[in-house]
PDB file of N, CA and C in Angstrom:
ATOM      1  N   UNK A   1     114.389 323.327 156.953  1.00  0.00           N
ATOM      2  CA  UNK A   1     113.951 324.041 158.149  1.00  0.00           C
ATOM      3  C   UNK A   1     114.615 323.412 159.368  1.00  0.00           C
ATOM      4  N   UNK A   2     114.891 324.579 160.034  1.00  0.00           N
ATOM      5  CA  UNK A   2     115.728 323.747 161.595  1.00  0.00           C
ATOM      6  C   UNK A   2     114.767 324.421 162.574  1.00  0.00           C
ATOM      7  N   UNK A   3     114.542 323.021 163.653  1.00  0.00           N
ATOM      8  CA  UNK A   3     113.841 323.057 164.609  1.00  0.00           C
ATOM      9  C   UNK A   3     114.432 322.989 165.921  1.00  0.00           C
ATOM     10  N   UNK A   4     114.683 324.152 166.636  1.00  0.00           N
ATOM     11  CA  UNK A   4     115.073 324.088 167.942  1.00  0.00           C
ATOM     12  C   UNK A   4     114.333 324.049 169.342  1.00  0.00           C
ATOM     13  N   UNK A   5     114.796 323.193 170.627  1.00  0.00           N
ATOM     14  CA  UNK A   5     113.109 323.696 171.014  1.00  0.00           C
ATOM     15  C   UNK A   5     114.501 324.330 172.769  1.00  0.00           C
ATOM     16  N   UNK A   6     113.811 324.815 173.175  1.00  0.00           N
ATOM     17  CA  UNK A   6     114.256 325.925 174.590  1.00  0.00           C
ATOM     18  C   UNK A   6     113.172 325.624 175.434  1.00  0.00           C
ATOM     19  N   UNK A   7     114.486 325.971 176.880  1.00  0.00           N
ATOM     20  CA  UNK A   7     113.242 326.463 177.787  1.00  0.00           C
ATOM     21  C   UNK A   7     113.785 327.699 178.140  1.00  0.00           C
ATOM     22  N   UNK A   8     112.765 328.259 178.599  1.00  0.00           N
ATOM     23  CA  UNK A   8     112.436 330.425 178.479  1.00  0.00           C
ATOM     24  C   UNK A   8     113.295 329.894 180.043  1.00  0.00           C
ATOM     25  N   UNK A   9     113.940 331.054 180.080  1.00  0.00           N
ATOM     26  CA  UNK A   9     114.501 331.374 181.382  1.00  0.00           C
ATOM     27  C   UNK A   9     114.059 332.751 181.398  1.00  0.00           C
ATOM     28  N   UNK A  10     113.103 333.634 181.066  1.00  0.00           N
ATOM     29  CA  UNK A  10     113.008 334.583 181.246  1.00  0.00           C
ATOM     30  C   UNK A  10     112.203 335.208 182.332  1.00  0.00           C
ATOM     31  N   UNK A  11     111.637 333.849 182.670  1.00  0.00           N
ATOM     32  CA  UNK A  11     110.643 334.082 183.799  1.00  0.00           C
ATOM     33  C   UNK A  11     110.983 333.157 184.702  1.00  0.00           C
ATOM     34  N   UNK A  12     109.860 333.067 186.160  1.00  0.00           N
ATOM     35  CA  UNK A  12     109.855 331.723 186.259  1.00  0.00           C
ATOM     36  C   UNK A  12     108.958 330.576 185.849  1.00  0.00           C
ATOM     37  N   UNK A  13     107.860 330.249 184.879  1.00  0.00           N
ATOM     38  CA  UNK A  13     107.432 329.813 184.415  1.00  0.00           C
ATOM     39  C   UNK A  13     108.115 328.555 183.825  1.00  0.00           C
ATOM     40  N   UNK A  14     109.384 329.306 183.180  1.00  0.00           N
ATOM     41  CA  UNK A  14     110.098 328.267 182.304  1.00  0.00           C
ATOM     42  C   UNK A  14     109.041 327.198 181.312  1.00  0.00           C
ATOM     43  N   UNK A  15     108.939 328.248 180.260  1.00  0.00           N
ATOM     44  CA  UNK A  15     107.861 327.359 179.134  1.00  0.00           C
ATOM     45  C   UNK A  15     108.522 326.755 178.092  1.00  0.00           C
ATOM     46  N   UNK A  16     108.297 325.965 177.855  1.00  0.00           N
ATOM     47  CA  UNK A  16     109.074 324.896 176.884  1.00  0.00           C
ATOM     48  C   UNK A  16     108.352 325.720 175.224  1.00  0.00           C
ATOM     49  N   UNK A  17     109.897 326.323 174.839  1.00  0.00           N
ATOM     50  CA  UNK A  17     109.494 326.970 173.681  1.00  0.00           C
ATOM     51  C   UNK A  17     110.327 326.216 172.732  1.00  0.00           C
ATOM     52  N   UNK A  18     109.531 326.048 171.135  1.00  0.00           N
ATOM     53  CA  UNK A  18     109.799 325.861 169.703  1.00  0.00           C
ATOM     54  C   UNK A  18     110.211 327.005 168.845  1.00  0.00           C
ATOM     55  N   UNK A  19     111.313 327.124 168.650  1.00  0.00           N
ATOM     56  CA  UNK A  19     111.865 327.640 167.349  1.00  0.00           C
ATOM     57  C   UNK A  19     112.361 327.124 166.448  1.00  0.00           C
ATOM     58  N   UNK A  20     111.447 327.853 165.028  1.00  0.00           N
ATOM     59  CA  UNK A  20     111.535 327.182 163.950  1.00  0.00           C
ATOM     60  C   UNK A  20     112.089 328.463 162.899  1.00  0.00           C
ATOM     61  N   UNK A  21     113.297 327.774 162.121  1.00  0.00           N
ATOM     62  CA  UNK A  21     114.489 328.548 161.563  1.00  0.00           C
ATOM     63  C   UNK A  21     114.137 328.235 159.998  1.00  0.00           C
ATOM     64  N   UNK A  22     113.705 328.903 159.135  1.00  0.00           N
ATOM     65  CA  UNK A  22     113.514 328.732 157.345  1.00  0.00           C
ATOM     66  C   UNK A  22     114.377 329.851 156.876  1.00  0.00           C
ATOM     67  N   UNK A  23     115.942 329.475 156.535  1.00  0.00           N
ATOM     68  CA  UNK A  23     116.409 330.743 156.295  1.00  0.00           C
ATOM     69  C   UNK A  23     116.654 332.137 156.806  1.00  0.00           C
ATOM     70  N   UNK A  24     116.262 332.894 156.881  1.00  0.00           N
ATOM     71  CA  UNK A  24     116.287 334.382 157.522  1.00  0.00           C
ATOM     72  C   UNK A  24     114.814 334.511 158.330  1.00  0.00           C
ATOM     73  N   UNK A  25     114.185 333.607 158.427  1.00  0.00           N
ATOM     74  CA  UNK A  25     112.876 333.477 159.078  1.00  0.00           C
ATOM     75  C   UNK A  25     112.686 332.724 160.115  1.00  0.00           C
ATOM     76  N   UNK A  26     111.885 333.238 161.096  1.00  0.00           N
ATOM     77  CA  UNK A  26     112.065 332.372 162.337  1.00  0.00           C
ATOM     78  C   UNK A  26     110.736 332.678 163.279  1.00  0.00           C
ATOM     79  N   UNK A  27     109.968 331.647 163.893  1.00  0.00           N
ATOM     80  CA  UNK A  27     109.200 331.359 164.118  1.00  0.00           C
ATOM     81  C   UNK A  27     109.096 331.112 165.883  1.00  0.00           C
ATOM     82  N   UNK A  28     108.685 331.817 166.573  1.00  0.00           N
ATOM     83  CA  UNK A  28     108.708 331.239 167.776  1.00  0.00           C
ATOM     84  C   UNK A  28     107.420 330.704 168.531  1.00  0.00           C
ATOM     85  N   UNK A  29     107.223 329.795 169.502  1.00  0.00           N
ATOM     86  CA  UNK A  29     106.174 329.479 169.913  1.00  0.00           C
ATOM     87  C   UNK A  29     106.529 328.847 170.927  1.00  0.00           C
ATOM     88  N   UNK A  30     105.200 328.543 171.778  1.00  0.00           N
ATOM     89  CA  UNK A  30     104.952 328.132 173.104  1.00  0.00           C
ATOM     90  C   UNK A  30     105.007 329.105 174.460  1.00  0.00           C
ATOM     91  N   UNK A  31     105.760 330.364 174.005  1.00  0.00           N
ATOM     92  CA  UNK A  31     105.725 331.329 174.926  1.00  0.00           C
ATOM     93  C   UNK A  31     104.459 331.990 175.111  1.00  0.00           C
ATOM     94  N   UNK A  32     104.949 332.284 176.931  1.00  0.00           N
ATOM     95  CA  UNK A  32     103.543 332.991 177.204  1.00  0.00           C
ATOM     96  C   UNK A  32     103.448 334.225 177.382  1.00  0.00           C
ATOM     97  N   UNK A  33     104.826 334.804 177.090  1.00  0.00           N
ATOM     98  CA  UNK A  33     105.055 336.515 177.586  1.00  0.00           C
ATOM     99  C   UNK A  33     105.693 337.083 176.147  1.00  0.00           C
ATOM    100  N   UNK A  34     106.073 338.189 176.211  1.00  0.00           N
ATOM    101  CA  UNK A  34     106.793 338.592 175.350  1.00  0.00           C
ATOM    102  C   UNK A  34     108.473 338.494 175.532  1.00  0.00           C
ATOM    103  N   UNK A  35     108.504 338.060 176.828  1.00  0.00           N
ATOM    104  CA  UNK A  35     109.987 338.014 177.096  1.00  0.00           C
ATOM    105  C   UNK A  35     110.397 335.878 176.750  1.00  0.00           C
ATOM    106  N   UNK A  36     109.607 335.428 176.735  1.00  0.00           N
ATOM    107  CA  UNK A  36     109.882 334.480 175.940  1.00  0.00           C
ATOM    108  C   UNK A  36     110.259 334.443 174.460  1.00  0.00           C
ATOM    109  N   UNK A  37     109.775 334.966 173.722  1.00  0.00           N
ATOM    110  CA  UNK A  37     110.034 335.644 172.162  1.00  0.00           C
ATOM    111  C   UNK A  37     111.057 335.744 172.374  1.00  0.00           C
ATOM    112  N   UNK A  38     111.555 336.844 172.847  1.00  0.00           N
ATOM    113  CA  UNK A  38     112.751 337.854 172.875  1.00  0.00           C
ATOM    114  C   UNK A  38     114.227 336.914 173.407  1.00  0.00           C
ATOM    115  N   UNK A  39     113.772 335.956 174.360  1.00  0.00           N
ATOM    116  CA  UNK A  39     114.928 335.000 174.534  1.00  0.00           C
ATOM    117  C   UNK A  39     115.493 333.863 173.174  1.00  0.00           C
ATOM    118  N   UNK A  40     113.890 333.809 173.376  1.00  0.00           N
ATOM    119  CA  UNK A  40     114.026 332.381 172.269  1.00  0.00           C
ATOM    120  C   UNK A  40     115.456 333.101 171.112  1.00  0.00           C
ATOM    121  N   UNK A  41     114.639 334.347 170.847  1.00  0.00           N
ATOM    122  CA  UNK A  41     115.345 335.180 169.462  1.00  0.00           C
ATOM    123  C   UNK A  41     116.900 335.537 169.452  1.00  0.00           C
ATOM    124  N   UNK A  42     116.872 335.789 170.453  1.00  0.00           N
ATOM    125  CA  UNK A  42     118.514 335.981 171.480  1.00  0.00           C
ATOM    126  C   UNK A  42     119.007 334.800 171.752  1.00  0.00           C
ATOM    127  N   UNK A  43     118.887 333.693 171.918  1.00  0.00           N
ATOM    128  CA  UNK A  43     119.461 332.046 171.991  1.00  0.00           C
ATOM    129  C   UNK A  43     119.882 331.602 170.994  1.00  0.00           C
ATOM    130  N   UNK A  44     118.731 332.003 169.747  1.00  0.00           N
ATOM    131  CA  UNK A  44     119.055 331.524 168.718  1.00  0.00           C
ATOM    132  C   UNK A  44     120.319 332.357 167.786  1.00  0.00           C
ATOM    133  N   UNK A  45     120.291 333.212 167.744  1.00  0.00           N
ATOM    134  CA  UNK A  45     121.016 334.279 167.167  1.00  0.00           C
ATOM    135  C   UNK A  45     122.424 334.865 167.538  1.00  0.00           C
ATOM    136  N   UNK A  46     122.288 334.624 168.767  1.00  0.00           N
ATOM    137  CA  UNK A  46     123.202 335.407 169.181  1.00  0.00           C
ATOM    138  C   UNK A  46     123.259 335.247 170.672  1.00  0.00           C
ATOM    139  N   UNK A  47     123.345 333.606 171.539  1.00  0.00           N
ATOM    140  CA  UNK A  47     123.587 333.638 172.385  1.00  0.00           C
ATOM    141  C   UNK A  47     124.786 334.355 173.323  1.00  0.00           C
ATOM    142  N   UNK A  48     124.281 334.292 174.961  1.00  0.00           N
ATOM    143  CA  UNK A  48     125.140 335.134 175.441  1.00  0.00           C
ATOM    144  C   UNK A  48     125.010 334.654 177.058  1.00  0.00           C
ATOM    145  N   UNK A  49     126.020 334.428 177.992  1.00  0.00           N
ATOM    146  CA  UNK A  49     125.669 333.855 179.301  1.00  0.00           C
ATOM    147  C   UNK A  49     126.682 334.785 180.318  1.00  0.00           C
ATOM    148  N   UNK A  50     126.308 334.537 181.596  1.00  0.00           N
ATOM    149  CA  UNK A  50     127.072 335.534 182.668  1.00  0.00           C
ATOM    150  C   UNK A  50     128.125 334.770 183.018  1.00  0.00           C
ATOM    151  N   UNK A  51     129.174 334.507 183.203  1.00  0.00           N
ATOM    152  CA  UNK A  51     130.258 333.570 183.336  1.00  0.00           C
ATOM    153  C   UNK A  51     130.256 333.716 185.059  1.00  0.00           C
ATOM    154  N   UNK A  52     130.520 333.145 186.248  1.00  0.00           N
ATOM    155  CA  UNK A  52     130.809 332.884 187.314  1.00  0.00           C
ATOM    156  C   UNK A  52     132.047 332.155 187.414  1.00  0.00           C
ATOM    157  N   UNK A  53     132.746 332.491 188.514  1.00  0.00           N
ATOM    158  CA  UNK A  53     134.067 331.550 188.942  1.00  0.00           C
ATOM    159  C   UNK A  53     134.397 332.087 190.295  1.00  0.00           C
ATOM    160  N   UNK A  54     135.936 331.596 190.606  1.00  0.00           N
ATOM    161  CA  UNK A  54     136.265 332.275 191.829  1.00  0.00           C
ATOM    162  C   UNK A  54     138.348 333.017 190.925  1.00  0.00           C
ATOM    163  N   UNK A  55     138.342 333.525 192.131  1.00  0.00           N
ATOM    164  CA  UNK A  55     139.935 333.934 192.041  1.00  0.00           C
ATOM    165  C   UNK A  55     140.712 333.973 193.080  1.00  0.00           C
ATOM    166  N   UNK A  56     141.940 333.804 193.217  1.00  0.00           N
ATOM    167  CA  UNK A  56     142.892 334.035 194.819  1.00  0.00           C
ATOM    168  C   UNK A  56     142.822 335.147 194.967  1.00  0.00           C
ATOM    169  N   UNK A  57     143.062 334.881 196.121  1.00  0.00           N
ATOM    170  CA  UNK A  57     142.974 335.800 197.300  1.00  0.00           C
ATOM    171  C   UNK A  57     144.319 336.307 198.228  1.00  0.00           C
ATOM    172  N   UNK A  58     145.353 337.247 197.983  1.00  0.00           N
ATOM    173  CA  UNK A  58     146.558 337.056 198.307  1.00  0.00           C
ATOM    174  C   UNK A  58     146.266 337.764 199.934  1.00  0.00           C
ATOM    175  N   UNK A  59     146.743 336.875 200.990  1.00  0.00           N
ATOM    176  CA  UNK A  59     146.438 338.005 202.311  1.00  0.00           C
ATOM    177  C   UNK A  59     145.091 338.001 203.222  1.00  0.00           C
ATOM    178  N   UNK A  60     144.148 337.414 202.358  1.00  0.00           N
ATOM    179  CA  UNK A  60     142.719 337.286 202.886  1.00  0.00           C
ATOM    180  C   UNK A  60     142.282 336.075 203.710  1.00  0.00           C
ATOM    181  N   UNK A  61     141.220 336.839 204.540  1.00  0.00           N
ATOM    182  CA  UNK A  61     140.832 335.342 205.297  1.00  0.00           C
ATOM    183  C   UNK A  61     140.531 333.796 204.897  1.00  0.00           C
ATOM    184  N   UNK A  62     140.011 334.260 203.641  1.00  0.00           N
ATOM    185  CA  UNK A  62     139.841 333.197 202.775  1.00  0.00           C
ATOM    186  C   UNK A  62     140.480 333.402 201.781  1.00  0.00           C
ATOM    187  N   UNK A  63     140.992 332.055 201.166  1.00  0.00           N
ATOM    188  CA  UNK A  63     141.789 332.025 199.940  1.00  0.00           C
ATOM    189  C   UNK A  63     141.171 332.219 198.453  1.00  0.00           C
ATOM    190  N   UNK A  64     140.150 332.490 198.556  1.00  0.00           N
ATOM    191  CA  UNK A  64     138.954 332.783 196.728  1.00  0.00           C
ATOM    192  C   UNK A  64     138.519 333.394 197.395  1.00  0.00           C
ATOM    193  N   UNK A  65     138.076 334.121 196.562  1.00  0.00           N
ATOM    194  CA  UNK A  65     136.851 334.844 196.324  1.00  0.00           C
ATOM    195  C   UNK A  65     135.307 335.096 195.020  1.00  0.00           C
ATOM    196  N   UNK A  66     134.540 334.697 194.869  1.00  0.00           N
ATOM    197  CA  UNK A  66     133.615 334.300 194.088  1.00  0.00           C
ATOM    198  C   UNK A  66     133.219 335.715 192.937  1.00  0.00           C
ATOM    199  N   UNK A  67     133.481 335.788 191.858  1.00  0.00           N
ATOM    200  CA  UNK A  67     133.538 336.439 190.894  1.00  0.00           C
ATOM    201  C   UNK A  67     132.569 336.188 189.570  1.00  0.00           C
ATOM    202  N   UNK A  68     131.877 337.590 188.931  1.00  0.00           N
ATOM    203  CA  UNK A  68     131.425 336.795 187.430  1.00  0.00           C
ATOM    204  C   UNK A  68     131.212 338.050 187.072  1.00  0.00           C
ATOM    205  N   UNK A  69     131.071 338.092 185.677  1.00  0.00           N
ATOM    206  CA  UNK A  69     131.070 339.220 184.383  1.00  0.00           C
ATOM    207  C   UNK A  69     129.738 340.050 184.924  1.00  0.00           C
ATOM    208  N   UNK A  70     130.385 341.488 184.691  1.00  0.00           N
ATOM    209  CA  UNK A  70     129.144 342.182 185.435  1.00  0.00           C
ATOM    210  C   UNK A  70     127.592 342.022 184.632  1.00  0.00           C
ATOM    211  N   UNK A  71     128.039 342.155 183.620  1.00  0.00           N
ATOM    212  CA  UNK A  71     127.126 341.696 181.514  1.00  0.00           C
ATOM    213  C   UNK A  71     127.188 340.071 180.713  1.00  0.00           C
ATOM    214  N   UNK A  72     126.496 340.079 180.481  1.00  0.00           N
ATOM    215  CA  UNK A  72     126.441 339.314 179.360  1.00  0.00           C
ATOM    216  C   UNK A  72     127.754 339.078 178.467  1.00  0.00           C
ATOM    217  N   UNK A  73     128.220 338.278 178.302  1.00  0.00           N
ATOM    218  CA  UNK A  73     129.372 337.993 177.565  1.00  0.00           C
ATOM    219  C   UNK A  73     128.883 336.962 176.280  1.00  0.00           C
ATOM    220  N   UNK A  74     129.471 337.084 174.872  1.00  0.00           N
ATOM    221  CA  UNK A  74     129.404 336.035 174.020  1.00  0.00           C
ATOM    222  C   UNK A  74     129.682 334.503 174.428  1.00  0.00           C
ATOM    223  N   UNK A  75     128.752 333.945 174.216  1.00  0.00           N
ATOM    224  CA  UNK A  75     129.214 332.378 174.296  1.00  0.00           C
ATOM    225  C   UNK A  75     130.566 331.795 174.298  1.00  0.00           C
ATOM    226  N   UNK A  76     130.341 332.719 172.695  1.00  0.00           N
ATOM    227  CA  UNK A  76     132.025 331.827 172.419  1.00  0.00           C
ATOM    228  C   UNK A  76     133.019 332.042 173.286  1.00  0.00           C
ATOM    229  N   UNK A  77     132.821 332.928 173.919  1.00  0.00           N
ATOM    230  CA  UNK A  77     134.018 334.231 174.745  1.00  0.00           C
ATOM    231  C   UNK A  77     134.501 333.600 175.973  1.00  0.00           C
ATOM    232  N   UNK A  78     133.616 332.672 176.452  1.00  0.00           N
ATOM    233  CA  UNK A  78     133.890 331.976 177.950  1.00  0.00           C
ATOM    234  C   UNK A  78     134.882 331.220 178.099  1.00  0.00           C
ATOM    235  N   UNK A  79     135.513 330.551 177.403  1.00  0.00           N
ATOM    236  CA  UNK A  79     136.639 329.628 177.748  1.00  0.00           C
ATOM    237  C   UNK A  79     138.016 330.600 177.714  1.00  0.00           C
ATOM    238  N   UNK A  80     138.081 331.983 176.628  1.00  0.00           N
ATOM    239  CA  UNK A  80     139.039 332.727 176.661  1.00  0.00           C
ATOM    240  C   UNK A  80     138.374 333.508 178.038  1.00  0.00           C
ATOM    241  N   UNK A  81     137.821 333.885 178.642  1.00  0.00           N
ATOM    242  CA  UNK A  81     137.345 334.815 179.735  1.00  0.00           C
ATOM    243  C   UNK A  81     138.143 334.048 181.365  1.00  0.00           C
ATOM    244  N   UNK A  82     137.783 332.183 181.220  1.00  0.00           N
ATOM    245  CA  UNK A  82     138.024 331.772 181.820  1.00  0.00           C
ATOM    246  C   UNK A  82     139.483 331.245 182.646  1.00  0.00           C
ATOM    247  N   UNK A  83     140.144 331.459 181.583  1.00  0.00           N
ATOM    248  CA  UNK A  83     141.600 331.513 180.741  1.00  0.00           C
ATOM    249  C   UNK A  83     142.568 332.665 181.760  1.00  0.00           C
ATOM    250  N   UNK A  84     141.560 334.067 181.371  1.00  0.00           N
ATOM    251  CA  UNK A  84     142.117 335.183 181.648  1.00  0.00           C
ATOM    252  C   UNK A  84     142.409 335.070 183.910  1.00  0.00           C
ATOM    253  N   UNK A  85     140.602 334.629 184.064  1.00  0.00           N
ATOM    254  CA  UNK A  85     140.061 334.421 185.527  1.00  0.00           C
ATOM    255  C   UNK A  85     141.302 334.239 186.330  1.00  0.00           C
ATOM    256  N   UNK A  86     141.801 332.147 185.702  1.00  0.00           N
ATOM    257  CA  UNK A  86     142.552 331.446 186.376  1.00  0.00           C
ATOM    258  C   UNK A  86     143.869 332.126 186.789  1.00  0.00           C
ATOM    259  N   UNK A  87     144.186 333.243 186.024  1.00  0.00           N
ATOM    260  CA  UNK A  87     146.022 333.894 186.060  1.00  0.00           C
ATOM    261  C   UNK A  87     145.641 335.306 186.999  1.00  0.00           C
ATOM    262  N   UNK A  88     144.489 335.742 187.665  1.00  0.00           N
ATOM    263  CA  UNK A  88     144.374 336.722 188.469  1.00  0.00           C
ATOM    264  C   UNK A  88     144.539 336.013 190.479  1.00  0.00           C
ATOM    265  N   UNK A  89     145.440 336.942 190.792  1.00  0.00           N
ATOM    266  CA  UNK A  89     145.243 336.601 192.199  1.00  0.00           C
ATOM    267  C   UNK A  89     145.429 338.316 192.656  1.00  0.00           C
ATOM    268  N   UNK A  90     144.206 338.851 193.965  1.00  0.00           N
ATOM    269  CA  UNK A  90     143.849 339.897 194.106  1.00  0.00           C
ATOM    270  C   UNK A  90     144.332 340.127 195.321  1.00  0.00           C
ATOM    271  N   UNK A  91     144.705 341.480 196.257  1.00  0.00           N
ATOM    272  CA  UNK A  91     145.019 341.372 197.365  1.00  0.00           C
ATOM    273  C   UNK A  91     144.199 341.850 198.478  1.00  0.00           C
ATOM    274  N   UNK A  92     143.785 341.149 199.437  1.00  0.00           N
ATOM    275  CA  UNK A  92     142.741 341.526 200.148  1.00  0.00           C
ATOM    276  C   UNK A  92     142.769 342.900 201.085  1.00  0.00           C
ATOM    277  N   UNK A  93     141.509 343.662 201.341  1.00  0.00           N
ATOM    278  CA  UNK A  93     140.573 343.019 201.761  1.00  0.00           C
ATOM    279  C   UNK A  93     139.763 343.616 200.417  1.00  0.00           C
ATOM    280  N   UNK A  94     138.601 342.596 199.783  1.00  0.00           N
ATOM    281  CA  UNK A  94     138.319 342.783 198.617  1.00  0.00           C
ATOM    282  C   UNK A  94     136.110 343.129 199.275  1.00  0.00           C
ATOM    283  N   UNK A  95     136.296 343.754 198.468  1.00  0.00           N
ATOM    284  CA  UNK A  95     134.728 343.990 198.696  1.00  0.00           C
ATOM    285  C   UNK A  95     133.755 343.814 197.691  1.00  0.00           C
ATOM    286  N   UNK A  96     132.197 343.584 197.641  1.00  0.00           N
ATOM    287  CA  UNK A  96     131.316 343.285 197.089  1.00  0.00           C
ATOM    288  C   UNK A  96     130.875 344.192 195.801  1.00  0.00           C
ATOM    289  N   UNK A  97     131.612 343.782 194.372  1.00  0.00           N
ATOM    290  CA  UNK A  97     131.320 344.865 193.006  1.00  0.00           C
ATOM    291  C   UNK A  97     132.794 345.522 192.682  1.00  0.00           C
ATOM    292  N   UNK A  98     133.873 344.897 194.174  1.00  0.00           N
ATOM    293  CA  UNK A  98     135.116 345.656 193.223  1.00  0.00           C
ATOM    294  C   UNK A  98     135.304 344.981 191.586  1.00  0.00           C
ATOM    295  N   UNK A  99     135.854 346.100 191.169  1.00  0.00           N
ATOM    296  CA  UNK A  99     136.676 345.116 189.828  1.00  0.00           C
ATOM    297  C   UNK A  99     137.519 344.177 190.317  1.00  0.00           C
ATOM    298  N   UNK A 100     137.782 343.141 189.167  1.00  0.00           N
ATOM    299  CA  UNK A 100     138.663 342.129 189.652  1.00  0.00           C
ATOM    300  C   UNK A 100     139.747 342.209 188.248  1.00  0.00           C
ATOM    301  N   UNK A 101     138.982 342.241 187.094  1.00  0.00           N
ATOM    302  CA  UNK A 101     139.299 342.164 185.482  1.00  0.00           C
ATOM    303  C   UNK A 101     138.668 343.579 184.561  1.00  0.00           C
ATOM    304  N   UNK A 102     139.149 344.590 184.629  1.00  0.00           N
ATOM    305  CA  UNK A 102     138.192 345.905 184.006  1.00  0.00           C
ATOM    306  C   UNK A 102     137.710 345.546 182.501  1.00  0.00           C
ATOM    307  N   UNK A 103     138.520 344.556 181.746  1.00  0.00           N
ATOM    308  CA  UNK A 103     138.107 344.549 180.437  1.00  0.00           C
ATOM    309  C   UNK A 103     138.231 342.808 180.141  1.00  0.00           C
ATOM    310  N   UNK A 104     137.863 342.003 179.777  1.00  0.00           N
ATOM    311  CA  UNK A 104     138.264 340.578 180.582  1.00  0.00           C
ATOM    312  C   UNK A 104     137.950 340.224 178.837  1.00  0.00           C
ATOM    313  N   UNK A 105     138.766 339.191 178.403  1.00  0.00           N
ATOM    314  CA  UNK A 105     139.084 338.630 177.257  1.00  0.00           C
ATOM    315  C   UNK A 105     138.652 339.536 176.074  1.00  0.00           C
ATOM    316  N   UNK A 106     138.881 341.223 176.353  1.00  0.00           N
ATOM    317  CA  UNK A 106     138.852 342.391 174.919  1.00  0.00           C
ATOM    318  C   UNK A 106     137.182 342.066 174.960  1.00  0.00           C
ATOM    319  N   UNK A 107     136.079 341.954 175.999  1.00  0.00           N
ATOM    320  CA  UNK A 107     134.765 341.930 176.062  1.00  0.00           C
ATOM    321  C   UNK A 107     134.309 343.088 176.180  1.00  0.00           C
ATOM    322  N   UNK A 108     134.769 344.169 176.866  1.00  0.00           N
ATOM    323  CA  UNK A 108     134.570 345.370 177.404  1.00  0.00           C
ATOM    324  C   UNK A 108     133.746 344.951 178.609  1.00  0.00           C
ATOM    325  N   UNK A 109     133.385 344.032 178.962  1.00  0.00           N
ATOM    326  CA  UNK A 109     133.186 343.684 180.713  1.00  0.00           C
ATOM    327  C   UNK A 109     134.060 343.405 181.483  1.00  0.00           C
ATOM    328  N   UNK A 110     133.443 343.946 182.756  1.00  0.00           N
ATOM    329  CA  UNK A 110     134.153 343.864 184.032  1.00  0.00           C
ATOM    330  C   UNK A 110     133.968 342.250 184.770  1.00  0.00           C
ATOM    331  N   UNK A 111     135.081 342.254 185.437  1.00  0.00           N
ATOM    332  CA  UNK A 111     135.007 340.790 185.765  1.00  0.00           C
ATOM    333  C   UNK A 111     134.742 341.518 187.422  1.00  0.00           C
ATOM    334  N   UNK A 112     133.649 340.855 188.294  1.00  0.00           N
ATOM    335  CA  UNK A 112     133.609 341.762 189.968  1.00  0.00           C
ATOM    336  C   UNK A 112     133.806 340.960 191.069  1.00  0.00           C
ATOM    337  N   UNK A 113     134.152 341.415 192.182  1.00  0.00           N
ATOM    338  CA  UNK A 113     133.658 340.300 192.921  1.00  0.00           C
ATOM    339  C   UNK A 113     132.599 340.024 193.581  1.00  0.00           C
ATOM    340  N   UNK A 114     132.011 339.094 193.622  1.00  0.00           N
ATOM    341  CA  UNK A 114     130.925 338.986 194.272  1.00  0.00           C
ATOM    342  C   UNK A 114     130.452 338.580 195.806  1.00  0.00           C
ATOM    343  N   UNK A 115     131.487 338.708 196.876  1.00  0.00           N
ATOM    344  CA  UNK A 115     131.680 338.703 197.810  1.00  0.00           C
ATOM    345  C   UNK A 115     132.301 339.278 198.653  1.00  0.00           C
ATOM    346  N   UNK A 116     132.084 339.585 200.345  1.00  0.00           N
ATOM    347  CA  UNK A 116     133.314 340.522 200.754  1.00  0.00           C
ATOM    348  C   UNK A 116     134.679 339.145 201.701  1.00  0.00           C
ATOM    349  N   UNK A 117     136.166 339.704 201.070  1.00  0.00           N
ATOM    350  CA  UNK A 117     136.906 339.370 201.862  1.00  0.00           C
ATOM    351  C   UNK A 117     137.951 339.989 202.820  1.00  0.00           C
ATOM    352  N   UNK A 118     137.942 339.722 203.678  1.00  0.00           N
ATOM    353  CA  UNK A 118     138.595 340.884 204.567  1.00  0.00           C
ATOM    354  C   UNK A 118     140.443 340.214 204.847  1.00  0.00           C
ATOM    355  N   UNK A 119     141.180 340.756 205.144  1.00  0.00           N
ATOM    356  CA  UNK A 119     142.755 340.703 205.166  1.00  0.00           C
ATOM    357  C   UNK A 119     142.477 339.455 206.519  1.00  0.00           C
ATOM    358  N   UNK A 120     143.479 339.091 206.460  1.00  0.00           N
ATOM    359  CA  UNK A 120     143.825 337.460 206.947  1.00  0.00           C
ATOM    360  C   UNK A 120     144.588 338.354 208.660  1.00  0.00           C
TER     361      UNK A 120
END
């Protein structure tokens, strides 16, 4: 049996949850919602995180601009995602939700930006 223990980010509570793994069976506890379950189950299985970074800025007042996956991306997926990030430079003036990356390491997410930059 493998014993993992989490904390729920699903709320703000943040409850220190136990999952317990017997094969194809799995056990969760310490949660106080149902969206604790549902993380724990998703962490364990089949984690997944929002990647953040920045990118250049060709022309703009500022030289980056602050960017991250509009979805959930695979774990594993982040260092190739990150990979892709570093080789983009965009030309300003860039606004808040443009695309930056339409399909970003074959994820089918959008890479956006998350800030506005206006031409230099």
């Amino acid at each position: 049996m493998e014993v993992r223990e989490l904390i729920c980010i699903g709320c703000p509570l943040g409850c220190p949850l136990t999952v317990k793994i017997d094969g194809d069976q799995m056990d969760v506890s310490g949660n106080t919602c149902k969206r604790g379950d549902d993380y724990a189950r998703k962490e364990v299985l089949s984690p997944t995180r929002i990647v953040t970074s920045s990118v250049h800025v060709a022309g703009g007042a500022i030289e980056m601009v602050s960017v991250k996956t509009k979805e959930d991306i695979p774990k594993g997926k982040i260092f190739e995602i990150m990979d892709e990030i570093r080789q983009v430079t965009i030309p300003a003036p860039v606004a808040i939700g443009d695309v930056v990356i339409a399909d970003c390491a074959g994820t089918g997410v959008p890479v956006i930006a998350t800030k506005n930059v206006a031409k230099a």
